[in-house]
PDB file of N, CA and C in Angstrom:
ATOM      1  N   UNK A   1     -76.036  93.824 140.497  1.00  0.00           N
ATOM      2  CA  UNK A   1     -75.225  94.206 141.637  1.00  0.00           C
ATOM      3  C   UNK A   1     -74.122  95.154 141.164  1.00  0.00           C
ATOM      4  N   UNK A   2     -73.934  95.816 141.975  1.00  0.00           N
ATOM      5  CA  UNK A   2     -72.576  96.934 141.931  1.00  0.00           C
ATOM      6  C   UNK A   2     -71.207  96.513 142.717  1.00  0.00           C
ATOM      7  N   UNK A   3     -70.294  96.643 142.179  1.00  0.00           N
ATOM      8  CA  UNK A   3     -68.743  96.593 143.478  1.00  0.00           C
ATOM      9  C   UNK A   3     -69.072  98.054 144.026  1.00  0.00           C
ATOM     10  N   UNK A   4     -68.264  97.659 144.783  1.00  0.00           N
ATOM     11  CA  UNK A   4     -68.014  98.877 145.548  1.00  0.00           C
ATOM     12  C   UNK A   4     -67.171  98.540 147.072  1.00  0.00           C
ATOM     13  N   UNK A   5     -66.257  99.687 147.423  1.00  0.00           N
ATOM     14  CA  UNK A   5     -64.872  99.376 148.301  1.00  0.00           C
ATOM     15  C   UNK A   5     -65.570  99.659 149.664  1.00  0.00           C
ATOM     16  N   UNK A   6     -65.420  99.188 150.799  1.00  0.00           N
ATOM     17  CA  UNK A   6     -65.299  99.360 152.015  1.00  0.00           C
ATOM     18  C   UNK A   6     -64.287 100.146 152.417  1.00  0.00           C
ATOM     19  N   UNK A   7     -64.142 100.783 153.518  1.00  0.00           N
ATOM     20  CA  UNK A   7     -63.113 101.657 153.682  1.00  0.00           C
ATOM     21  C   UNK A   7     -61.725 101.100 154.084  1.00  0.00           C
ATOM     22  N   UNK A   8     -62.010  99.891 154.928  1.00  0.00           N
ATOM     23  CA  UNK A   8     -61.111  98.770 154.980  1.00  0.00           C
ATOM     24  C   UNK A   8     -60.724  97.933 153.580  1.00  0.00           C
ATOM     25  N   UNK A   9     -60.608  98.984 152.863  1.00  0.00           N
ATOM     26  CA  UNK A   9     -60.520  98.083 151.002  1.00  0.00           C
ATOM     27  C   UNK A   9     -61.149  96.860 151.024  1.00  0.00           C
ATOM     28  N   UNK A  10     -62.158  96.700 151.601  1.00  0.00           N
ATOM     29  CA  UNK A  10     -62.715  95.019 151.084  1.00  0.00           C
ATOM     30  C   UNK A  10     -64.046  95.258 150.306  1.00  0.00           C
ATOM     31  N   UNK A  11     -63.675  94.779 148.788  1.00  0.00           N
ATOM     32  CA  UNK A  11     -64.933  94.779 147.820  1.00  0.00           C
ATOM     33  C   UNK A  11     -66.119  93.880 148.330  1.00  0.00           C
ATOM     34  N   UNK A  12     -67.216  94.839 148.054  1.00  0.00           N
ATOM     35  CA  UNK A  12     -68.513  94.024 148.144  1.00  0.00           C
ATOM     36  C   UNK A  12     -69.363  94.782 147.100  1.00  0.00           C
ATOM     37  N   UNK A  13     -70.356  93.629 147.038  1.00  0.00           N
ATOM     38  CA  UNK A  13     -71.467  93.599 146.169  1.00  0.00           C
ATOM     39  C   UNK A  13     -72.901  94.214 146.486  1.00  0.00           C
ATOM     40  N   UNK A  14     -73.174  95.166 145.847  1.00  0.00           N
ATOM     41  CA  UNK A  14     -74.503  95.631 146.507  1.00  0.00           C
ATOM     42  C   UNK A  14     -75.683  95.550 145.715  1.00  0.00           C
ATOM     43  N   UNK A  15     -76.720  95.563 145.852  1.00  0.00           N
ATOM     44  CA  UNK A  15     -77.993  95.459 144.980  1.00  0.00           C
ATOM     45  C   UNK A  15     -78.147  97.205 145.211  1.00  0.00           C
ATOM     46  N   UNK A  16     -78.301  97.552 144.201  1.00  0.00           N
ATOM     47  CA  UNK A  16     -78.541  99.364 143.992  1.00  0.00           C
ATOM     48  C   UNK A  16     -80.152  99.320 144.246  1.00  0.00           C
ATOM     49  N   UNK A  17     -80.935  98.183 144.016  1.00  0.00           N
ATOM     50  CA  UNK A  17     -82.428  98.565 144.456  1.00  0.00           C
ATOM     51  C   UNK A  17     -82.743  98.404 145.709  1.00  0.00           C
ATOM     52  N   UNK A  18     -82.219  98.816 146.648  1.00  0.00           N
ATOM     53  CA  UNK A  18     -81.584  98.143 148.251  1.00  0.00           C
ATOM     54  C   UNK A  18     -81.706  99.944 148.598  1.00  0.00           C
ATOM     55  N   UNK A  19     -81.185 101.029 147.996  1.00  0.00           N
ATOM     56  CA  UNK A  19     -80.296 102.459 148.123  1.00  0.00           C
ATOM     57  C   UNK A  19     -81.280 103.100 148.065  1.00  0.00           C
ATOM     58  N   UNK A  20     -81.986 103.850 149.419  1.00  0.00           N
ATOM     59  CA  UNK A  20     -82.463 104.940 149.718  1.00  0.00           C
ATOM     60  C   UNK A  20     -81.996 106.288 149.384  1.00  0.00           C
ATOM     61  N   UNK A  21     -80.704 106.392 150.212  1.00  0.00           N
ATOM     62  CA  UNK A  21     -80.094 107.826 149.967  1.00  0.00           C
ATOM     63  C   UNK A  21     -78.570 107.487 149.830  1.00  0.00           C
ATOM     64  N   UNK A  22     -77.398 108.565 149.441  1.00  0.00           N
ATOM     65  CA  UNK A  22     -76.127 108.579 149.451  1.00  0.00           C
ATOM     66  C   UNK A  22     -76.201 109.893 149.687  1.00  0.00           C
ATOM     67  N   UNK A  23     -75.195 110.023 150.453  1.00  0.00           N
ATOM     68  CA  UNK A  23     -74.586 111.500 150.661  1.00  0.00           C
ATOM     69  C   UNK A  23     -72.934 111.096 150.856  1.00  0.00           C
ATOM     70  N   UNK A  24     -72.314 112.590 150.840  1.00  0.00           N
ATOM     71  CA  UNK A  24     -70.764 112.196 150.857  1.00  0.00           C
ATOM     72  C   UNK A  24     -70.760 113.852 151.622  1.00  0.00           C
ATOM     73  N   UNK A  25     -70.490 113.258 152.747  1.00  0.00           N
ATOM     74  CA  UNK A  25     -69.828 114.687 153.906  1.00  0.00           C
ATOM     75  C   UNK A  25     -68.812 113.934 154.845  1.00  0.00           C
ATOM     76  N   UNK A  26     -67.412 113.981 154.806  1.00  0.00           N
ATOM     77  CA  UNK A  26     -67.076 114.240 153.067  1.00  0.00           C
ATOM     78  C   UNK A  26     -67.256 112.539 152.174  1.00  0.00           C
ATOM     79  N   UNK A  27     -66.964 111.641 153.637  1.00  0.00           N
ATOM     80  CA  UNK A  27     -67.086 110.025 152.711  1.00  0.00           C
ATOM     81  C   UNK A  27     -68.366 109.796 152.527  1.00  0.00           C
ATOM     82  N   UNK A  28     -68.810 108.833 151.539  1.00  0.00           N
ATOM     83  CA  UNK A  28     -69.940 109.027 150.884  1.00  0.00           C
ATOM     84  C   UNK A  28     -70.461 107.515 151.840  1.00  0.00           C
ATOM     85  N   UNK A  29     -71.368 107.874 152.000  1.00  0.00           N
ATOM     86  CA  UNK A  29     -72.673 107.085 152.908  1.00  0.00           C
ATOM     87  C   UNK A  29     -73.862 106.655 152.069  1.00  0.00           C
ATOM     88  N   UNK A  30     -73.746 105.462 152.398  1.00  0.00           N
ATOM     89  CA  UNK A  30     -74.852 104.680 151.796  1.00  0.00           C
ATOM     90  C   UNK A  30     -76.095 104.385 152.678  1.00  0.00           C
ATOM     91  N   UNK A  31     -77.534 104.854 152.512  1.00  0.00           N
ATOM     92  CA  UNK A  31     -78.434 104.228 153.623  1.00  0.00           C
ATOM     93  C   UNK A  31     -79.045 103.428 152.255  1.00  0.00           C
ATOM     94  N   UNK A  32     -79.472 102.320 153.161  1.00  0.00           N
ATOM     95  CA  UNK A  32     -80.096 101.280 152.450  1.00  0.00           C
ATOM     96  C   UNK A  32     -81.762 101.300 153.121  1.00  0.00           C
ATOM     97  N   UNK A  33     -82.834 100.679 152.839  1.00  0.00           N
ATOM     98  CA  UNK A  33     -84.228 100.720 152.869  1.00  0.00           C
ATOM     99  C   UNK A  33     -84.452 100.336 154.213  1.00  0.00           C
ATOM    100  N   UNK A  34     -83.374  98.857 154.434  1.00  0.00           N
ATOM    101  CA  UNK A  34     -83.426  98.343 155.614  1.00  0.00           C
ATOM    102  C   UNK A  34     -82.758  99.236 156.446  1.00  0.00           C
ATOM    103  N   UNK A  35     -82.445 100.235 156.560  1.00  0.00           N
ATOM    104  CA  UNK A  35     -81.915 101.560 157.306  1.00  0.00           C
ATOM    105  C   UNK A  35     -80.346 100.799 157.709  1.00  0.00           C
ATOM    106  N   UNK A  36     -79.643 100.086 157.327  1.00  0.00           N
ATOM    107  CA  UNK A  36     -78.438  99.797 157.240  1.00  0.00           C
ATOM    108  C   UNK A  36     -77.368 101.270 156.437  1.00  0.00           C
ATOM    109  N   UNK A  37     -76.319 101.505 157.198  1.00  0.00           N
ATOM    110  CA  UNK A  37     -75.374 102.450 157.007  1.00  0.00           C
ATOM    111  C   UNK A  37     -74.367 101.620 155.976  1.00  0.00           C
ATOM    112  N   UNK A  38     -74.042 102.182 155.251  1.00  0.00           N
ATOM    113  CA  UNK A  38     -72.581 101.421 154.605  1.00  0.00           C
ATOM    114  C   UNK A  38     -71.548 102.900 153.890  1.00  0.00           C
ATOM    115  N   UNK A  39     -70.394 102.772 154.426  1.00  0.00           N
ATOM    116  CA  UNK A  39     -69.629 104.029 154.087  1.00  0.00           C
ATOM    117  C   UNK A  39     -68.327 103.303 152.816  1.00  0.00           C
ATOM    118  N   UNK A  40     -68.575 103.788 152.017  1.00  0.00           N
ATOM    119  CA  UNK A  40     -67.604 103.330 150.685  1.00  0.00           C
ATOM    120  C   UNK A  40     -66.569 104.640 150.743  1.00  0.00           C
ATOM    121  N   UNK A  41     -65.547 103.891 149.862  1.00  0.00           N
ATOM    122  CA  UNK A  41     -64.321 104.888 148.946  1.00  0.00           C
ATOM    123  C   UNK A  41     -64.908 105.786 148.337  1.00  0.00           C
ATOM    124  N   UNK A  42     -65.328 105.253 147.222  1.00  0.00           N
ATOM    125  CA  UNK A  42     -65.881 105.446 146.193  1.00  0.00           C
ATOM    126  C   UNK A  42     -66.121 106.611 146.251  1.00  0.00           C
ATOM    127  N   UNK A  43     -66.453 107.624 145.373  1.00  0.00           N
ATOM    128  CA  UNK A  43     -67.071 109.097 145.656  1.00  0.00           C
ATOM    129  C   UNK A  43     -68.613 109.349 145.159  1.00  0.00           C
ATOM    130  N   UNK A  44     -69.786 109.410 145.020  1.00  0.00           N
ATOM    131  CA  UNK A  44     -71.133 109.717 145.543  1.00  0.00           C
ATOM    132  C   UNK A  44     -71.357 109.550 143.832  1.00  0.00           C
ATOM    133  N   UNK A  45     -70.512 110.452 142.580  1.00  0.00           N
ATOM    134  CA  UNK A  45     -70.726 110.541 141.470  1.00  0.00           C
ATOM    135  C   UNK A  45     -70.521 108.969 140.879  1.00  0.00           C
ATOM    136  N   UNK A  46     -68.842 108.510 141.121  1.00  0.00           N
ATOM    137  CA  UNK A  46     -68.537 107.190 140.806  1.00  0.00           C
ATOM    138  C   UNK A  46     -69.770 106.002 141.539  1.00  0.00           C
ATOM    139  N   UNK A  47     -70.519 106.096 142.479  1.00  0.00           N
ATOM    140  CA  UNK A  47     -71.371 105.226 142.767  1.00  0.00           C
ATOM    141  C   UNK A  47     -72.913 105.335 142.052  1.00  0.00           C
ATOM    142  N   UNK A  48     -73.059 106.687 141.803  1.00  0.00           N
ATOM    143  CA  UNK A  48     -74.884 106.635 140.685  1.00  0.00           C
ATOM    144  C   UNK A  48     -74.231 106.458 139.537  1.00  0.00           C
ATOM    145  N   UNK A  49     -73.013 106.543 138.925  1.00  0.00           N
ATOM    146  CA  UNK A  49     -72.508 106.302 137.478  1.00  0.00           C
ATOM    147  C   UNK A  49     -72.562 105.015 137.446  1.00  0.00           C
ATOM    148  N   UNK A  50     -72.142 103.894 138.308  1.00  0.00           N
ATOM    149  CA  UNK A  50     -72.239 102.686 138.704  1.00  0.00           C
ATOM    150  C   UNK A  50     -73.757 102.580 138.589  1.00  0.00           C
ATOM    151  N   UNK A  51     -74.308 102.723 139.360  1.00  0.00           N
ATOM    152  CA  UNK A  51     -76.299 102.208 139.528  1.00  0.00           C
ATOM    153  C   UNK A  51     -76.537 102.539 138.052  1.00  0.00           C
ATOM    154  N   UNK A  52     -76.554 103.884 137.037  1.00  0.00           N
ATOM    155  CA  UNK A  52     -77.050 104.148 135.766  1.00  0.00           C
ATOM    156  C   UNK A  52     -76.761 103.318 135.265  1.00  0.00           C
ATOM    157  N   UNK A  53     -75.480 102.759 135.262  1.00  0.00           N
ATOM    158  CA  UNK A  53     -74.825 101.675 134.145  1.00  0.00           C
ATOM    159  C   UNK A  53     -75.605 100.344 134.896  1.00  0.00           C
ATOM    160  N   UNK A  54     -75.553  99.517 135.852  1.00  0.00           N
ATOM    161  CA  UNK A  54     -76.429  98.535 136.024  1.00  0.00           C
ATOM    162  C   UNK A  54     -77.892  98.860 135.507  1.00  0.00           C
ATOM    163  N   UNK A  55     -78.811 100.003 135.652  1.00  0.00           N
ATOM    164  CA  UNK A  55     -79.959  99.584 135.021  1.00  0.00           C
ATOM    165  C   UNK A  55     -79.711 100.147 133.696  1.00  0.00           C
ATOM    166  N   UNK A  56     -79.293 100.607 133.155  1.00  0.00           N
ATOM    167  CA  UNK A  56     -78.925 100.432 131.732  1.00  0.00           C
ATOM    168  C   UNK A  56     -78.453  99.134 131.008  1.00  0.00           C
ATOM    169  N   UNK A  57     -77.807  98.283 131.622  1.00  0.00           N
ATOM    170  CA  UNK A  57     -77.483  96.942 131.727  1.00  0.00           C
ATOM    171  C   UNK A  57     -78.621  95.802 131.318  1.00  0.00           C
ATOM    172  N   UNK A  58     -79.572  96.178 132.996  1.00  0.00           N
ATOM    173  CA  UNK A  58     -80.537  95.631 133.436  1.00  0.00           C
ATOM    174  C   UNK A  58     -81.522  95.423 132.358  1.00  0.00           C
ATOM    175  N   UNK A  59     -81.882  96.906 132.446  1.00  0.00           N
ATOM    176  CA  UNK A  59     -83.018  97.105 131.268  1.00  0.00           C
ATOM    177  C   UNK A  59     -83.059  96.712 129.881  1.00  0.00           C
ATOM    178  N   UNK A  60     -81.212  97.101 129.324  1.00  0.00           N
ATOM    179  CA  UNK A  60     -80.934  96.417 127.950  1.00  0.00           C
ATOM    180  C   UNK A  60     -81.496  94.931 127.798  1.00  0.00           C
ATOM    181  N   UNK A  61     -81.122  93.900 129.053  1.00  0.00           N
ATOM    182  CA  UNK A  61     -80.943  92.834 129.045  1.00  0.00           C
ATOM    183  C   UNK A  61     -82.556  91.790 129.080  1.00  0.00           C
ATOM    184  N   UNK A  62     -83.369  93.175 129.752  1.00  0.00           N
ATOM    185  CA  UNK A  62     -85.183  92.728 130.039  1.00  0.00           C
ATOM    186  C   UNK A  62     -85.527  92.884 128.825  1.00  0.00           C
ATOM    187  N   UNK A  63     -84.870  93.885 128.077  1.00  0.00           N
ATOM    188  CA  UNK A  63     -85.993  94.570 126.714  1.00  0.00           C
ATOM    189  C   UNK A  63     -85.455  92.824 125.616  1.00  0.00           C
ATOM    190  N   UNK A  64     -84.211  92.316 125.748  1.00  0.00           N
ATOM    191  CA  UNK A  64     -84.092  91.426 124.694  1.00  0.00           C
ATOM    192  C   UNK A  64     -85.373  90.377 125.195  1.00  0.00           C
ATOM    193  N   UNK A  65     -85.501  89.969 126.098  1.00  0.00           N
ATOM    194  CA  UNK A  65     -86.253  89.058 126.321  1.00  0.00           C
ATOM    195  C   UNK A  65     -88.035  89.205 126.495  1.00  0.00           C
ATOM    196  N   UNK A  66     -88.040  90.436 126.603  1.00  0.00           N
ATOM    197  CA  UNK A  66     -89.773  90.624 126.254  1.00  0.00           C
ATOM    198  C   UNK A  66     -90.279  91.528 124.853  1.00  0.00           C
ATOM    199  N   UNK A  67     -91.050  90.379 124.313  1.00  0.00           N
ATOM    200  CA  UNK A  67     -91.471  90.070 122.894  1.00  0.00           C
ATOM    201  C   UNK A  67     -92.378  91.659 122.838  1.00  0.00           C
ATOM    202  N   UNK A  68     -92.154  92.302 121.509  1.00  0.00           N
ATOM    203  CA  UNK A  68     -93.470  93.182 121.346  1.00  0.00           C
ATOM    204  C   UNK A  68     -94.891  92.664 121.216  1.00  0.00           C
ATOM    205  N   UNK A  69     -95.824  93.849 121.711  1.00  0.00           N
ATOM    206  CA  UNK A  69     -97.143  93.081 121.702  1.00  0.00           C
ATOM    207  C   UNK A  69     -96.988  93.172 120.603  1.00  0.00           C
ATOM    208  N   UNK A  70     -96.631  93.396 119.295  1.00  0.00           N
ATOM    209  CA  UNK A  70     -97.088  93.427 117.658  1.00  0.00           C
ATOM    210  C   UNK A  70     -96.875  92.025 117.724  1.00  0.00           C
ATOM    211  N   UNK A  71     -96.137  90.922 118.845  1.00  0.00           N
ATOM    212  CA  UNK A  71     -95.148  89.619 118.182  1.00  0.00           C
ATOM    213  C   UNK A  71     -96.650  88.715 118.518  1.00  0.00           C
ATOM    214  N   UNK A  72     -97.125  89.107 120.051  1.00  0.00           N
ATOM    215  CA  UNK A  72     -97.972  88.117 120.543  1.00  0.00           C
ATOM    216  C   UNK A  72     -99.124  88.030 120.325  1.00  0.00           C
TER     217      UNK A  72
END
């Protein structure tokens, strides 16, 4: 999950595999799969710098736990 501000400053939590598109004209808009709107602070760069770093996270955290086939 990602933070991220509401425009009414109230933090919430989002699943980034949820995120169709973002655009920022000029506040940055979130469409989600379920075609849900969500408009953040945040600016469009600060929110995919956010998603890279969760699956960079993500992925770090899958690769410790699955064994090479050389192991099995």
């Amino acid at each position: 999950m990602i933070i991220l501000t509401k425009l009414n400053n109230v933090p919430f939590a989002l699943n980034p595999d949820l995120i169709e598109t973002i655009e920022e004209t000029p506040d940055t808009t979130i469409r989600l799969v379920t075609k849900n709107i969500i408009i953040v602070k945040e600016p469009m760069a600060d929110v995919t710098k956010k998603i890279y770093e969760y699956r960079a996270i993500a992925g770090g955290s899958a690769a410790k736990i699955i064994p090479n086939i050389g192991d099995l």
